[in-house]
Structures are given as structure tokens and as C-alpha cells.
PDB file of N, CA and C in Angstrom:
ATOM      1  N   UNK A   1     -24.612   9.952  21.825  1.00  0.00           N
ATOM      2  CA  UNK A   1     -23.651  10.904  21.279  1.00  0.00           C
ATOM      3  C   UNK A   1     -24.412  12.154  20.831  1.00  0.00           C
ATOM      4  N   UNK A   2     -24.103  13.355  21.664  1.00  0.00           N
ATOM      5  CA  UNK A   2     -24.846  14.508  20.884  1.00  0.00           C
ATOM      6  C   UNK A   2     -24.434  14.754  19.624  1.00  0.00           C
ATOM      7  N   UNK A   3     -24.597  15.872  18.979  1.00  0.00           N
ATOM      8  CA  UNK A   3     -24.504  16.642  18.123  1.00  0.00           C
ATOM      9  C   UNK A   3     -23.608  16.974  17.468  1.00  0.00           C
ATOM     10  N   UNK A   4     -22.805  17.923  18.645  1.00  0.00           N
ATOM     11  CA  UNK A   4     -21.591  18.416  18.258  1.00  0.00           C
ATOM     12  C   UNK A   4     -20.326  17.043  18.473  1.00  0.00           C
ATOM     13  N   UNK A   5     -20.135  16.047  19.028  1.00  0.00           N
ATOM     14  CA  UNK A   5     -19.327  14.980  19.162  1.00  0.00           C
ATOM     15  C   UNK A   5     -19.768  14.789  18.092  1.00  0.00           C
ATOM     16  N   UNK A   6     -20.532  14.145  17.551  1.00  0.00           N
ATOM     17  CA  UNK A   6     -20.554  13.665  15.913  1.00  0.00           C
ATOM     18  C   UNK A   6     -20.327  14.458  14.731  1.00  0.00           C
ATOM     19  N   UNK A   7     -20.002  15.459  14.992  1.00  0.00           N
ATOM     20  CA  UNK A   7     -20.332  16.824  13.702  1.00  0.00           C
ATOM     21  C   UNK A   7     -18.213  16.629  14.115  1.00  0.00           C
ATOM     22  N   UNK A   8     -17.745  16.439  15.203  1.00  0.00           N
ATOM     23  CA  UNK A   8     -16.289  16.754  15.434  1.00  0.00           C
ATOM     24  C   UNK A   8     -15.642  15.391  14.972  1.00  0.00           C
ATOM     25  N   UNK A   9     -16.202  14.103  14.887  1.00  0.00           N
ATOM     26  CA  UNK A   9     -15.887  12.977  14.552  1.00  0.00           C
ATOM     27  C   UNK A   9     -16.317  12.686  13.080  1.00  0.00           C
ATOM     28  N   UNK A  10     -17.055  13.179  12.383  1.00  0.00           N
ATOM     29  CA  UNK A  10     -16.992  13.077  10.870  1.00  0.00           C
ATOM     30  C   UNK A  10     -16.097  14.485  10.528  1.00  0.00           C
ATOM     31  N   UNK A  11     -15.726  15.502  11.172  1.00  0.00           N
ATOM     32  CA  UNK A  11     -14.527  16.113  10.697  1.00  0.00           C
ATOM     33  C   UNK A  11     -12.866  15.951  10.763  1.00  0.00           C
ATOM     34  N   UNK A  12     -12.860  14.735  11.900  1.00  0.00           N
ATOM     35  CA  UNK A  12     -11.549  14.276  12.459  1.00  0.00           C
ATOM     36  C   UNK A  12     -11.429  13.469  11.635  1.00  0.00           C
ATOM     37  N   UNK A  13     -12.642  12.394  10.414  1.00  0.00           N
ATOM     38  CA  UNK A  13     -12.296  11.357   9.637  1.00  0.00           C
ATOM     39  C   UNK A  13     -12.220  11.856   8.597  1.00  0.00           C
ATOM     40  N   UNK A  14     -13.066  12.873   8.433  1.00  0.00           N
ATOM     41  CA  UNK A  14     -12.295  13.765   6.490  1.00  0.00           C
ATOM     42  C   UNK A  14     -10.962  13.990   6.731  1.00  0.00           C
ATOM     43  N   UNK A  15     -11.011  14.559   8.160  1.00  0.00           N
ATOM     44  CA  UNK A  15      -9.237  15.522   7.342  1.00  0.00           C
ATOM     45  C   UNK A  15      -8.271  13.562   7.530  1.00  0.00           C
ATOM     46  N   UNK A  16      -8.706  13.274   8.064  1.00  0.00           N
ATOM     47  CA  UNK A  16      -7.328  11.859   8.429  1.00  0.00           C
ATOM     48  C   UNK A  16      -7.386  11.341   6.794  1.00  0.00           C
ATOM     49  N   UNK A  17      -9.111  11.541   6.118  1.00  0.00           N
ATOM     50  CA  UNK A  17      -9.133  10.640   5.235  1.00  0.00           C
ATOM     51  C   UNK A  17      -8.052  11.548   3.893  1.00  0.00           C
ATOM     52  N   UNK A  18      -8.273  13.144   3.565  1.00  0.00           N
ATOM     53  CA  UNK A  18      -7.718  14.023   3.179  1.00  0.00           C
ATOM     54  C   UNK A  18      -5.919  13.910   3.205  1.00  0.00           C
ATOM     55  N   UNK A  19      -5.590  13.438   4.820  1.00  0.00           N
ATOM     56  CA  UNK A  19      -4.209  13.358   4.300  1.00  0.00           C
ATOM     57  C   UNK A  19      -3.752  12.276   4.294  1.00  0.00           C
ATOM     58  N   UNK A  20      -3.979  10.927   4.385  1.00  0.00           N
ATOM     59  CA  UNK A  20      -3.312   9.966   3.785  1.00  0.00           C
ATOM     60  C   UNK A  20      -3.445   9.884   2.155  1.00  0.00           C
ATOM     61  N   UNK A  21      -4.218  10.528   1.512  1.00  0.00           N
ATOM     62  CA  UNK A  21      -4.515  10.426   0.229  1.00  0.00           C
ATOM     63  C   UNK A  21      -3.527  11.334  -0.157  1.00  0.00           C
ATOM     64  N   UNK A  22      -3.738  12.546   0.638  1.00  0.00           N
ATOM     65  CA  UNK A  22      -2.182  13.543  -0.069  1.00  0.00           C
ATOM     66  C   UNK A  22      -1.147  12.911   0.765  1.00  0.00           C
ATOM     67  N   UNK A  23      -0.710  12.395   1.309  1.00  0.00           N
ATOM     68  CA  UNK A  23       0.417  11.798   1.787  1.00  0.00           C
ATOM     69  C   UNK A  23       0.703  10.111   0.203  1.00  0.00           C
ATOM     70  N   UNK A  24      -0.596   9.483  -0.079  1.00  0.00           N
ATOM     71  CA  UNK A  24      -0.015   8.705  -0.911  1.00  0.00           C
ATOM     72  C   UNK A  24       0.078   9.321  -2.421  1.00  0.00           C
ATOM     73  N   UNK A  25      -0.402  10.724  -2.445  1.00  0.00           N
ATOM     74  CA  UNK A  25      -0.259  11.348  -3.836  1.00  0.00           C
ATOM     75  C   UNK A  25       1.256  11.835  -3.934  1.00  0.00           C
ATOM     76  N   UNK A  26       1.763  12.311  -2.683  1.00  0.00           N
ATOM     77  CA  UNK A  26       3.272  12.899  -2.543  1.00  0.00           C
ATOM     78  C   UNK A  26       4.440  11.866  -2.428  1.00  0.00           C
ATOM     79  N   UNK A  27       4.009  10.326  -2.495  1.00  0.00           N
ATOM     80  CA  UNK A  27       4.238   9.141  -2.589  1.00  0.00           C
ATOM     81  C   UNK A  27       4.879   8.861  -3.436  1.00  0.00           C
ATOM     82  N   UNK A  28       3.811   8.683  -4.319  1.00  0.00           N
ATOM     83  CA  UNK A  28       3.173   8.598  -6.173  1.00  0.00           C
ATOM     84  C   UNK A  28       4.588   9.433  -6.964  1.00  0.00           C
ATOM     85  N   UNK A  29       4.208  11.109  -6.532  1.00  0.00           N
ATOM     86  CA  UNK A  29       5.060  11.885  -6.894  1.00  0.00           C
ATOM     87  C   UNK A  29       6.704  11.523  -6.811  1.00  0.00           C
ATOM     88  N   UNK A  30       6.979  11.425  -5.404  1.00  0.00           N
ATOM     89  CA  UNK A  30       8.592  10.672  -5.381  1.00  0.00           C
ATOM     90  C   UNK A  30       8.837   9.565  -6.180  1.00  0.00           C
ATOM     91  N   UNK A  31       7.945   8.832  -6.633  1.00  0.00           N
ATOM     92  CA  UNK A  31       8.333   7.486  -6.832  1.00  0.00           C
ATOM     93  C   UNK A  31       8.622   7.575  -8.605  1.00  0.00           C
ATOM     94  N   UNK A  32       7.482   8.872  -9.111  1.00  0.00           N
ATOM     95  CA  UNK A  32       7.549   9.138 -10.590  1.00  0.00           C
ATOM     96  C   UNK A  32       8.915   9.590 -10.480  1.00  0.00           C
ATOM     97  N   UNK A  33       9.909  11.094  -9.375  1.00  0.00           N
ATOM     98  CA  UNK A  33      11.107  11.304  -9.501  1.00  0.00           C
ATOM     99  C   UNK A  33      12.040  10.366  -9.710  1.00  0.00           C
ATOM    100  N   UNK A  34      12.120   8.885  -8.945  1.00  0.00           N
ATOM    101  CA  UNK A  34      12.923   8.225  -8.573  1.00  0.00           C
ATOM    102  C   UNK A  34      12.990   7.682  -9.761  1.00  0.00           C
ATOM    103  N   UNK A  35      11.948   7.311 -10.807  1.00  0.00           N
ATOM    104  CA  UNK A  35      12.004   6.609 -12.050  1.00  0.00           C
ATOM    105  C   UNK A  35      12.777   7.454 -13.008  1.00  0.00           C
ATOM    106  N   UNK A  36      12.396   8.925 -13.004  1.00  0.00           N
ATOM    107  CA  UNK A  36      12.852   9.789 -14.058  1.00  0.00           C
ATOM    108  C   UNK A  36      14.421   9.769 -13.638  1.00  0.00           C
ATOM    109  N   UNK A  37      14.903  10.252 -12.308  1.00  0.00           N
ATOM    110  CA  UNK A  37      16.394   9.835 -11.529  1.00  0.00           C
ATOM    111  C   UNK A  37      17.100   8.232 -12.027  1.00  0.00           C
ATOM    112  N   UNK A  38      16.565   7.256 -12.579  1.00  0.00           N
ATOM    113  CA  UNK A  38      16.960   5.858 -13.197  1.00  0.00           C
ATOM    114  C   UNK A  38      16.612   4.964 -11.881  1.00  0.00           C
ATOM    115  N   UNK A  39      16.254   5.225 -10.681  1.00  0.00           N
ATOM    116  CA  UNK A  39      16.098   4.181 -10.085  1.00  0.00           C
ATOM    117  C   UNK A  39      14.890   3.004 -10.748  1.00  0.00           C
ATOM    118  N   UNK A  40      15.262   2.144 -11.177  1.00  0.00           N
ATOM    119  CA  UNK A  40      14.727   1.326 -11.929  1.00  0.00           C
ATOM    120  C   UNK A  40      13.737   0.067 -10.568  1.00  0.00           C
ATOM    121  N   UNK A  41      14.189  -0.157  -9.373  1.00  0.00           N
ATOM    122  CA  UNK A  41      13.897  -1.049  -8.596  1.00  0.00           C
ATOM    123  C   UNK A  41      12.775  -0.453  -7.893  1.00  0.00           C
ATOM    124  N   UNK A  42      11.933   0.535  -8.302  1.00  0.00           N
ATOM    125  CA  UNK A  42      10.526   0.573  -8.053  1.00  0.00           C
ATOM    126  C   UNK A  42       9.708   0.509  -9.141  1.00  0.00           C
ATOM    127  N   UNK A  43      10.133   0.731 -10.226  1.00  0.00           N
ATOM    128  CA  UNK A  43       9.404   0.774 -11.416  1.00  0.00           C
ATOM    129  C   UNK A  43       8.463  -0.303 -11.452  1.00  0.00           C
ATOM    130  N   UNK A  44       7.345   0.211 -12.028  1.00  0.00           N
ATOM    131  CA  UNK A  44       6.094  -1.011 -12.188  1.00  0.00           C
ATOM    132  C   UNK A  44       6.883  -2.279 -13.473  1.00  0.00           C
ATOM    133  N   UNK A  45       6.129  -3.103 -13.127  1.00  0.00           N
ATOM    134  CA  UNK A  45       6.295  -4.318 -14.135  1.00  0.00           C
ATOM    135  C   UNK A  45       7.052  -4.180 -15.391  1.00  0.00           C
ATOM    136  N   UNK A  46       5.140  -3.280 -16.607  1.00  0.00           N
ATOM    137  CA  UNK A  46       5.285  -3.446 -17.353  1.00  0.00           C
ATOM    138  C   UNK A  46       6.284  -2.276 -18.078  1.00  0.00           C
ATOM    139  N   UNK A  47       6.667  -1.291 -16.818  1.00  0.00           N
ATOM    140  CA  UNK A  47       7.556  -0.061 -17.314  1.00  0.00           C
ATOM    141  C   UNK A  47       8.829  -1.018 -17.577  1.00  0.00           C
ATOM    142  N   UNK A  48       9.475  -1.787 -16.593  1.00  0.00           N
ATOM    143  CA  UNK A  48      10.713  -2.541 -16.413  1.00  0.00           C
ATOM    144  C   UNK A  48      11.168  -3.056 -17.994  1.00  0.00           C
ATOM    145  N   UNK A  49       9.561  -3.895 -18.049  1.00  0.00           N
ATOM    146  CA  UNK A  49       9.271  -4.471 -19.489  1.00  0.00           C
ATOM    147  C   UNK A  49      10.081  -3.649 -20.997  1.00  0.00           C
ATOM    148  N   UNK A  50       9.395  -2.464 -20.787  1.00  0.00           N
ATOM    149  CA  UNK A  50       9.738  -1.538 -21.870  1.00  0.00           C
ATOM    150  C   UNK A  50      11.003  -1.258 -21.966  1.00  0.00           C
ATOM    151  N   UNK A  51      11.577  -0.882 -20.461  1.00  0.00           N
ATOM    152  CA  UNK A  51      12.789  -0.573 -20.324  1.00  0.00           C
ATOM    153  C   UNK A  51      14.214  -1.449 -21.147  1.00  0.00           C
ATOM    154  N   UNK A  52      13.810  -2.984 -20.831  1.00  0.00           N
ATOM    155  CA  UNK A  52      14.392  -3.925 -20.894  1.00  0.00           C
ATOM    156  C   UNK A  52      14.359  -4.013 -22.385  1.00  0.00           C
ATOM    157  N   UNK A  53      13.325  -4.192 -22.988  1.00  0.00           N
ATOM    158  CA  UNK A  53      13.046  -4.403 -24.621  1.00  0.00           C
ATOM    159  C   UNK A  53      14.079  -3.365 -25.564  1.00  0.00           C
ATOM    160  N   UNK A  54      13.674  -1.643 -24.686  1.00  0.00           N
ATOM    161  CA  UNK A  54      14.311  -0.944 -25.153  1.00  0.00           C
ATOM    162  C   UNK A  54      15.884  -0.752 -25.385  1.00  0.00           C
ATOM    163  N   UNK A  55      16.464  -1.601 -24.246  1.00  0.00           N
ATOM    164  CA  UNK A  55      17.907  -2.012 -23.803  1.00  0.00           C
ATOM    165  C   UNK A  55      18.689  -3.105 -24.590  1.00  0.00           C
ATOM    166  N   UNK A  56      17.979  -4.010 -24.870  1.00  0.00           N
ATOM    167  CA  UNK A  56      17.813  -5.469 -25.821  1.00  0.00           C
ATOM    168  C   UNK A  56      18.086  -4.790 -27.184  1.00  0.00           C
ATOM    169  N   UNK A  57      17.217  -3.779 -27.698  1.00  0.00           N
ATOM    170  CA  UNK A  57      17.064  -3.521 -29.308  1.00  0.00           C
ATOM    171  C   UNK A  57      18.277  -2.558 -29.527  1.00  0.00           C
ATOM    172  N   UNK A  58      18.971  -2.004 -28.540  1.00  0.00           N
ATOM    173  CA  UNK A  58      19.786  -0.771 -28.793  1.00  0.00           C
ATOM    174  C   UNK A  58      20.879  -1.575 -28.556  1.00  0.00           C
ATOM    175  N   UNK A  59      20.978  -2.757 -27.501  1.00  0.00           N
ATOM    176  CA  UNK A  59      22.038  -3.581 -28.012  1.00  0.00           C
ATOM    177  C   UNK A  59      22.432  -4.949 -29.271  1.00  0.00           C
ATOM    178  N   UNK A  60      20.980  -4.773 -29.448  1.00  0.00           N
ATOM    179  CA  UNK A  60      21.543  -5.538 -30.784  1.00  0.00           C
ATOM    180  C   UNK A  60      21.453  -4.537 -32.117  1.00  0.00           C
ATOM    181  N   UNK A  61      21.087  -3.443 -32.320  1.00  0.00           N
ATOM    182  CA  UNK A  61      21.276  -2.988 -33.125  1.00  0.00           C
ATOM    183  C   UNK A  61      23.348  -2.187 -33.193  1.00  0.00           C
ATOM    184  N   UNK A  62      23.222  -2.362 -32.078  1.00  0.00           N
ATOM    185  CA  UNK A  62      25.209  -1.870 -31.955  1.00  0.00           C
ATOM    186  C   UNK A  62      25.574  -3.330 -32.302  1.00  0.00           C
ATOM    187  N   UNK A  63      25.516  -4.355 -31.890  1.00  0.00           N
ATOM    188  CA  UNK A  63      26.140  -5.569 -32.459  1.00  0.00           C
ATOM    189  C   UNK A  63      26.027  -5.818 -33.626  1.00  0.00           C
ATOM    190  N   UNK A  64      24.723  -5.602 -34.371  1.00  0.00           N
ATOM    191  CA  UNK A  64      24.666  -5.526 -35.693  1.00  0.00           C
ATOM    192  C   UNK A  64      25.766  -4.708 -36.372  1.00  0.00           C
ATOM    193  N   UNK A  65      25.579  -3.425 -35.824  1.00  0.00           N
ATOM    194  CA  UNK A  65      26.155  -2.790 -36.970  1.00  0.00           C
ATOM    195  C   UNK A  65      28.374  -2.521 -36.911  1.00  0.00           C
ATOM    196  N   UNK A  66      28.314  -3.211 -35.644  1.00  0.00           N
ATOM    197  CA  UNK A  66      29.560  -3.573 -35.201  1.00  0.00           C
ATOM    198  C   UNK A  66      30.100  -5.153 -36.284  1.00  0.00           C
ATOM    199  N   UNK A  67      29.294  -6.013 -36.858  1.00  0.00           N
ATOM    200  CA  UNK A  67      29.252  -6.970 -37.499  1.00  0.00           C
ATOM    201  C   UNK A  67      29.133  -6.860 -38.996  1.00  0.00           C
ATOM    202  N   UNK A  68      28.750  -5.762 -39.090  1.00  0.00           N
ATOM    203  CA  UNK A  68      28.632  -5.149 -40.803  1.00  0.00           C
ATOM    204  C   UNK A  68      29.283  -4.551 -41.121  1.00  0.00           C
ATOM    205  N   UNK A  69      30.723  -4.228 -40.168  1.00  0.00           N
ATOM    206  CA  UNK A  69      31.900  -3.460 -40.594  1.00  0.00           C
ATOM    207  C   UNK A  69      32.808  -4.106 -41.048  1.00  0.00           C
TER     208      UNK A  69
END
């Protein structure tokens, strides 16, 4: 392999390597929209987690105070 074939094949693997990384950063990005939008069925785990806890305490604090009337 001369020279220039190898100098054109470590530039054909940066840029491939360059855009799948911005292709999974623009990924990343949709997926943060889709969470902020409420789609909840990509959300990581421990976000779900929070979500859920947070959902739990706001409904028992309305039952509570629905019970103290």
C-alpha cells in the first residue's frame, strides 16, 4: 500500500469515525427532547424512578389533604 492509499484510508476512518459520534450526539439530543416533550418510554431507569416517586408523593399528599377535610 503506498502512501497516498493510506494517508486516504486513515481519512475515510476519521470522518466515518466523526459522524457516527455526531449522528449518536444528535441521538442523545432527540431523546433529551422526547423526555422534556413527556415521552416517558425512553427515559433511563433511574429518571423513570424519580419520575414515579415524584408521582406517588403528589398523590398522596392530595389524598392526605382530601382526608383532613
Amino acid at each position: 500500500m503506498d502512501r497516498m492509499s493510506m494517508l486516504s484510508q486513515v481519512v475515510r476512518v476519521n470522518l466515518s469515525i466523526q459522524l457516527s459520534l455526531k449522528e449518536s450526539l444528535i441521538g442523545r439530543q432527540r431523546i433529551a427532547e422526547f423526555t422534556l416533550g413527556g415521552r416517558a418510554d425512553i427515559l433511563s431507569p433511574t429518571m423513570k424512578e424519580g419520575y414515579a416517586q415524584r408521582y406517588r408523593r403528589t398523590l398522596e399528599q392530595a389524598s392526605s389533604a382530601i382526608q383532613t377535610r
